[in-house]
C-alpha atoms as a PDB file:
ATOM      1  CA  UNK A   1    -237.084  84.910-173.415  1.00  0.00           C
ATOM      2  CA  UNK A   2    -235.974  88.153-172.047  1.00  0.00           C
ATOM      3  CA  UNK A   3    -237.661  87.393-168.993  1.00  0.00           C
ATOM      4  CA  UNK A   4    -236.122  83.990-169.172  1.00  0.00           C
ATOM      5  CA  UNK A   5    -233.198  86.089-169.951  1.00  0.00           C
ATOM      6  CA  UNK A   6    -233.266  88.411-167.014  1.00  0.00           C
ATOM      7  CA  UNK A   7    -234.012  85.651-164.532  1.00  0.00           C
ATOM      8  CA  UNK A   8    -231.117  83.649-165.600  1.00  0.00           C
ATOM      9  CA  UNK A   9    -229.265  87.279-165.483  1.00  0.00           C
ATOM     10  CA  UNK A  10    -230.456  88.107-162.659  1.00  0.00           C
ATOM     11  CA  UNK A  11    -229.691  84.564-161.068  1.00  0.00           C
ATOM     12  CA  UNK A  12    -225.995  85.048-162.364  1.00  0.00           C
ATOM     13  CA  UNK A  13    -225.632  88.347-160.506  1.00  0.00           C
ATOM     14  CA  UNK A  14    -227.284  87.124-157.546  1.00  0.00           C
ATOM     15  CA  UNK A  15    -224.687  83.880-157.457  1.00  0.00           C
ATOM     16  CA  UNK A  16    -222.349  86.013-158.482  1.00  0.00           C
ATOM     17  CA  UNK A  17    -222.938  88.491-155.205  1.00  0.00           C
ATOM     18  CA  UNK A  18    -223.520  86.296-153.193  1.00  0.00           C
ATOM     19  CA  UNK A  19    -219.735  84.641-154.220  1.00  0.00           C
ATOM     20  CA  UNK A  20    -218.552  87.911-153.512  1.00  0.00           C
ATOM     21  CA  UNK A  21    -220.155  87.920-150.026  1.00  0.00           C
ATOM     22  CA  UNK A  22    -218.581  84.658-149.173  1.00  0.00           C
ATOM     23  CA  UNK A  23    -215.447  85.596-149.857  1.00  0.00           C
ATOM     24  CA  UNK A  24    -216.138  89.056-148.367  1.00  0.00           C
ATOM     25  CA  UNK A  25    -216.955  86.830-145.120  1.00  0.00           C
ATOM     26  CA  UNK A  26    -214.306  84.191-145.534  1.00  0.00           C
ATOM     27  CA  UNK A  27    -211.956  87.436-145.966  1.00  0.00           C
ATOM     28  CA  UNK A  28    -213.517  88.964-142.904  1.00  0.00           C
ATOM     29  CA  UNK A  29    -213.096  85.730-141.041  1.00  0.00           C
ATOM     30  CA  UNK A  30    -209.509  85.420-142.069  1.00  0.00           C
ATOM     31  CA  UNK A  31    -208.720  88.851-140.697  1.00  0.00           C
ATOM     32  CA  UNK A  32    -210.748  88.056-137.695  1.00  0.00           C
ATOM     33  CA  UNK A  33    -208.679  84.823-136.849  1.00  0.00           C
ATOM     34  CA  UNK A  34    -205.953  87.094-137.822  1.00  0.00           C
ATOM     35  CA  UNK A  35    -206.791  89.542-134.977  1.00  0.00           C
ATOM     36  CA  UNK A  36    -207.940  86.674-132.777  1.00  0.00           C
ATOM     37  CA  UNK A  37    -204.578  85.357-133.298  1.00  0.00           C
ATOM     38  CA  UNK A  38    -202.136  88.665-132.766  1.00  0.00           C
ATOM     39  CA  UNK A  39    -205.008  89.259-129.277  1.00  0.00           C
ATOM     40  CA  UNK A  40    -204.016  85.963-128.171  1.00  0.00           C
ATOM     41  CA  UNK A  41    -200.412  86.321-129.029  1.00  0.00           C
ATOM     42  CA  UNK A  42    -200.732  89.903-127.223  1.00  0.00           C
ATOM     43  CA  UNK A  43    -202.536  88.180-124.741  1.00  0.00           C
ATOM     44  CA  UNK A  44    -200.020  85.684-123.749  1.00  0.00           C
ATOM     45  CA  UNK A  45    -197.464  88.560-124.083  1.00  0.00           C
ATOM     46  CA  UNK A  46    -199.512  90.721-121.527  1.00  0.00           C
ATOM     47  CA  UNK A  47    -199.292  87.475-119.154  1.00  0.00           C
ATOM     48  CA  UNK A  48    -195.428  87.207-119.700  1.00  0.00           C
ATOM     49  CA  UNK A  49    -195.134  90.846-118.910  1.00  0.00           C
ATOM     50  CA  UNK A  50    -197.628  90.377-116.195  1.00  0.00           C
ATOM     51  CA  UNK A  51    -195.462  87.598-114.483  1.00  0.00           C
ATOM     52  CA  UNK A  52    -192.047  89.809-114.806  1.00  0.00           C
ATOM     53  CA  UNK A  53    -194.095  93.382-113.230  1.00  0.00           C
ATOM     54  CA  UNK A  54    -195.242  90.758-110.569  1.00  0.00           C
ATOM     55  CA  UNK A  55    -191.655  89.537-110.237  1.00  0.00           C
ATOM     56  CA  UNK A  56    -190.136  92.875-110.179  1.00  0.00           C
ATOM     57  CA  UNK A  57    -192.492  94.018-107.613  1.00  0.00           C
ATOM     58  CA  UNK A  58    -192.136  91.061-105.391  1.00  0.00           C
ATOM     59  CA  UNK A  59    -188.166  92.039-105.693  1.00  0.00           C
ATOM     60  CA  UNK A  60    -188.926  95.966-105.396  1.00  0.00           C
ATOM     61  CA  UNK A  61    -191.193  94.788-102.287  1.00  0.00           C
ATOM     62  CA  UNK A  62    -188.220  92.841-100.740  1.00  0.00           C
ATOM     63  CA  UNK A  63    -186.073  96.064-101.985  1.00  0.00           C
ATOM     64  CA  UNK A  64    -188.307  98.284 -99.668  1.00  0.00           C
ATOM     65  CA  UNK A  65    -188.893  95.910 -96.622  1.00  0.00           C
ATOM     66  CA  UNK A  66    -184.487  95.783 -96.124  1.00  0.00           C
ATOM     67  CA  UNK A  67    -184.150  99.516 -97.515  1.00  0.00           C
ATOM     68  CA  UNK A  68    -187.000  99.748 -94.317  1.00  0.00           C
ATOM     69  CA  UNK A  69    -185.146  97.070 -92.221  1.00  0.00           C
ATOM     70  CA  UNK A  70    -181.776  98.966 -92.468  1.00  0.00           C
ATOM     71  CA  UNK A  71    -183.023 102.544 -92.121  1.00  0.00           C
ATOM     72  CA  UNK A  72    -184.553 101.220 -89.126  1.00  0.00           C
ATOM     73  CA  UNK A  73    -180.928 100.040 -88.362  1.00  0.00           C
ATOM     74  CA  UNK A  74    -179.357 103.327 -89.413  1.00  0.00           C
ATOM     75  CA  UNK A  75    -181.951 104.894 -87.163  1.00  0.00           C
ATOM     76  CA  UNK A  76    -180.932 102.428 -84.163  1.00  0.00           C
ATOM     77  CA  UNK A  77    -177.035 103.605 -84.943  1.00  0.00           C
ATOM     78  CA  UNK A  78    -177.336 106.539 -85.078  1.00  0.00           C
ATOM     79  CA  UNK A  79    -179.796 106.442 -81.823  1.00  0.00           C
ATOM     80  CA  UNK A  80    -176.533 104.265 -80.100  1.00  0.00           C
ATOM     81  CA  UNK A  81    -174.254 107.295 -82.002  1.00  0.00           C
ATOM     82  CA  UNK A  82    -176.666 110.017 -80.102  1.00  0.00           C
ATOM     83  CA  UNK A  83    -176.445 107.958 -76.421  1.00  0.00           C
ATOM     84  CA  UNK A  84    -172.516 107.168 -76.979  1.00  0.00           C
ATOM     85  CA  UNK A  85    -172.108 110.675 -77.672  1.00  0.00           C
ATOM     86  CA  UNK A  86    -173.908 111.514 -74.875  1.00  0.00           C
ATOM     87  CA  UNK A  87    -171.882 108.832 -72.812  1.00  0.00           C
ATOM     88  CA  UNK A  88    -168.805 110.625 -74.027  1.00  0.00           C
ATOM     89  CA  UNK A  89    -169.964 113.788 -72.922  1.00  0.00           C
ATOM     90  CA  UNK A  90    -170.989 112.843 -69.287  1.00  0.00           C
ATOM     91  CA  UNK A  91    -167.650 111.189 -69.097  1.00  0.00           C
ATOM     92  CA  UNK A  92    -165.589 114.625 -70.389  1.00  0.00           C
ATOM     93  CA  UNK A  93    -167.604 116.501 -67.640  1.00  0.00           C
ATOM     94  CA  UNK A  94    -166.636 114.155 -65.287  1.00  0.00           C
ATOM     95  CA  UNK A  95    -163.166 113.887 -66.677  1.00  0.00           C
ATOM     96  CA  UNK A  96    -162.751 117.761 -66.472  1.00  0.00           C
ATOM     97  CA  UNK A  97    -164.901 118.190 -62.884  1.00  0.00           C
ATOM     98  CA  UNK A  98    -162.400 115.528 -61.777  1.00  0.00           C
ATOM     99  CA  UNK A  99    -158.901 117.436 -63.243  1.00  0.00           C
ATOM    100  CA  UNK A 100    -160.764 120.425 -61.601  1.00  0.00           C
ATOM    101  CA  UNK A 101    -160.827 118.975 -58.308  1.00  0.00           C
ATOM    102  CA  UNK A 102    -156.944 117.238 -58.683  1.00  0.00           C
ATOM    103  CA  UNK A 103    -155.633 120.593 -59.791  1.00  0.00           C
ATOM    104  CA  UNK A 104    -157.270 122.639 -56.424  1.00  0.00           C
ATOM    105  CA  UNK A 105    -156.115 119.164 -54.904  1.00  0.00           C
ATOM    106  CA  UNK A 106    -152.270 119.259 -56.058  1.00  0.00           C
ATOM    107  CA  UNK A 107    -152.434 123.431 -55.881  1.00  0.00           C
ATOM    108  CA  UNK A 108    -153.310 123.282 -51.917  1.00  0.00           C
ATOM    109  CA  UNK A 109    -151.016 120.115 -52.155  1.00  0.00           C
ATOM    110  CA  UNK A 110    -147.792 122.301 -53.276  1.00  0.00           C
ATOM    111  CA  UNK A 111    -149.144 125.066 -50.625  1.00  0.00           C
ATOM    112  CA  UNK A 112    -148.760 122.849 -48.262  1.00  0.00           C
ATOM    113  CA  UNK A 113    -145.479 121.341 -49.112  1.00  0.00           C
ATOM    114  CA  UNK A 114    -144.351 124.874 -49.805  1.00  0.00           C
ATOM    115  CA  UNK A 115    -145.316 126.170 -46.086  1.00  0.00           C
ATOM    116  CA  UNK A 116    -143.721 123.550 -44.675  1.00  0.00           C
ATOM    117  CA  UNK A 117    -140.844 124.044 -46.764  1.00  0.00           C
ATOM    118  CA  UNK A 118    -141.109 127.916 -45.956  1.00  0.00           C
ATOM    119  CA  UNK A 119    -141.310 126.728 -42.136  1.00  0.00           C
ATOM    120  CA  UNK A 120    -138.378 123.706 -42.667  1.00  0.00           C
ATOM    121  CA  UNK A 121    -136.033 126.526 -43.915  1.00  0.00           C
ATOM    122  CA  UNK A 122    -136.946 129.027 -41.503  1.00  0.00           C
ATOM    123  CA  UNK A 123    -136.498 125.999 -38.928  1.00  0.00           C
ATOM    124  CA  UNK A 124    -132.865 125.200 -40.756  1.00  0.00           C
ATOM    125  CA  UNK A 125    -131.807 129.246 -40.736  1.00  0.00           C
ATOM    126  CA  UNK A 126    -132.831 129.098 -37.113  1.00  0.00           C
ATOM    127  CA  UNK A 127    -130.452 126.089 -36.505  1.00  0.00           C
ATOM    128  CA  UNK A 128    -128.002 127.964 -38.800  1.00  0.00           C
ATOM    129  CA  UNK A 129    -128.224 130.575 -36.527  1.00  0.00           C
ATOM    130  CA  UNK A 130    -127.424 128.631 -33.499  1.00  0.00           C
ATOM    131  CA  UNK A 131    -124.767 126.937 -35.212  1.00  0.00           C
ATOM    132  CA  UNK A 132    -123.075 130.325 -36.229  1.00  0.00           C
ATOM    133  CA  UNK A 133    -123.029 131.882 -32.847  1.00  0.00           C
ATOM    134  CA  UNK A 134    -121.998 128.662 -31.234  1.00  0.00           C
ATOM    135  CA  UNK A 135    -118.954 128.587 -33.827  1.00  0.00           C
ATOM    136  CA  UNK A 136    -118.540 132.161 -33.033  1.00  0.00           C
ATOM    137  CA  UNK A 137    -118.412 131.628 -29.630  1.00  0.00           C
ATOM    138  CA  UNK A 138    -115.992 128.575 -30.056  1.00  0.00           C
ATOM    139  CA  UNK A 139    -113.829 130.760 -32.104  1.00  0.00           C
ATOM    140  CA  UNK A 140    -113.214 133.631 -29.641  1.00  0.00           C
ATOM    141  CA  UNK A 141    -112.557 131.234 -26.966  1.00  0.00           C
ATOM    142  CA  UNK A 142    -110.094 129.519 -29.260  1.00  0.00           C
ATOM    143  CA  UNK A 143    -108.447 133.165 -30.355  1.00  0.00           C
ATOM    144  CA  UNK A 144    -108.705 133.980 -26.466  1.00  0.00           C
ATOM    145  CA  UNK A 145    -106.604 130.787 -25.885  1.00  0.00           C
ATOM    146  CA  UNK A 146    -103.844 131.170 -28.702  1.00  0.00           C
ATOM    147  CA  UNK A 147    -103.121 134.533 -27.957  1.00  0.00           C
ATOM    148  CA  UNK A 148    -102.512 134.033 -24.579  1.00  0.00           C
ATOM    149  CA  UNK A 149     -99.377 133.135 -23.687  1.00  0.00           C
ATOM    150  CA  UNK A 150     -98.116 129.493 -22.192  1.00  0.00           C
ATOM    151  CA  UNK A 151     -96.655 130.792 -19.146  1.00  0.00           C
ATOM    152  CA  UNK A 152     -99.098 133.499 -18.403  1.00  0.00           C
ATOM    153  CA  UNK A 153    -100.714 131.777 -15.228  1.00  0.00           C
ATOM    154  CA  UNK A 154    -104.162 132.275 -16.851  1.00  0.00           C
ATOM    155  CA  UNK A 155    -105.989 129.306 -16.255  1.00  0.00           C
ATOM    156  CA  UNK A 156    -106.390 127.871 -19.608  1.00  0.00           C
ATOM    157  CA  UNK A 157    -109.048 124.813 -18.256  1.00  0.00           C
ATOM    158  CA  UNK A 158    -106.386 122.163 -17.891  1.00  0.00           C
ATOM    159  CA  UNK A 159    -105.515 121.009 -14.330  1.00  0.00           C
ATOM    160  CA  UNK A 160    -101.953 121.291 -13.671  1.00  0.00           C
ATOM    161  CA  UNK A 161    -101.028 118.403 -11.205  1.00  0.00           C
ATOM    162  CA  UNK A 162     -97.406 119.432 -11.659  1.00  0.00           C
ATOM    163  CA  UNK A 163     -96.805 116.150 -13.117  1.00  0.00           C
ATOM    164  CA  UNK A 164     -96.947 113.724 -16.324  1.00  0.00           C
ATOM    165  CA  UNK A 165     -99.220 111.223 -17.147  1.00  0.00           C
END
């Protein structure tokens, strides 16, 4: 009997064990499809997050390629700044080589106009001078004649016929 006894105690435990290893197990397995569950839920997460990076580097792609596109058009302004400012400074240097050459232009211009002017009015005085001595000369002939008296005899450069008109 005791051995009848310890078989049927031993039987007990061993059902007993092997109870507690199921549920160990079906615990285990819960926690497992537990875990399977939160690595699929991550999983599909990951994918999510996955499809937005890919999305927001597609945009931060297109983000570089016009950042790219208009530095490359800054560049090409301020390459048409650098050859307009260049343009601008050819045309000052002509602009100031050509005041240059009007100023020496107008200066031997007024030189000119002021030697003849210089000449003209030496010219005029000349004529002045002719003028003057010819009035002078009219004028002493004139005194000459209206001091002289009427009845003098003097020729005074009228004919005398004797006689009226």
């Amino acid at each position: 009997m005791i051995t009848i006894l310890c078989e049927v105690t031993a039987t007990v435990v061993f059902v007993i064990l092997t109870i507690g290893l199921l549920f160990g197990l079906r615990i285990i397995v819960l926690r497992l499809r537990q875990m399977q569950q939160a690595a699929d839920r991550l999983e599909q997460e990951m994918q999510v997050l996955m499809r937005k990076v890919q999305g927001t580097t597609e945009r931060a792609e297109i983000a570089l390629d016009l950042v790219s596109s208009q530095l490359k058009a800054v560049n090409g302004l301020f390459q048409a700044a650098s050859v307009l400012g260049e343009s601008v400074e050819n045309a000052s240097a002509a602009v100031n080589a050509m005041t240059a050459a009007m100023a020496n232009k107008a200066r031997q211009q007024a030189e000119r106009i002021e030697n003849k002017r210089i000449k003209g009015l030496d010219e005029a005085l000349d004529w002045a001078e002719v003028g003057m001595t010819a009035w002078q000369l009219w004028q002493s002939v004139r005194d000459k004649v209206v001091k002289k008296p009427a009845c003098s005899g003097e020729d005074d450069g009228h004919a005398n016929n004797g006689g009226s008109d």
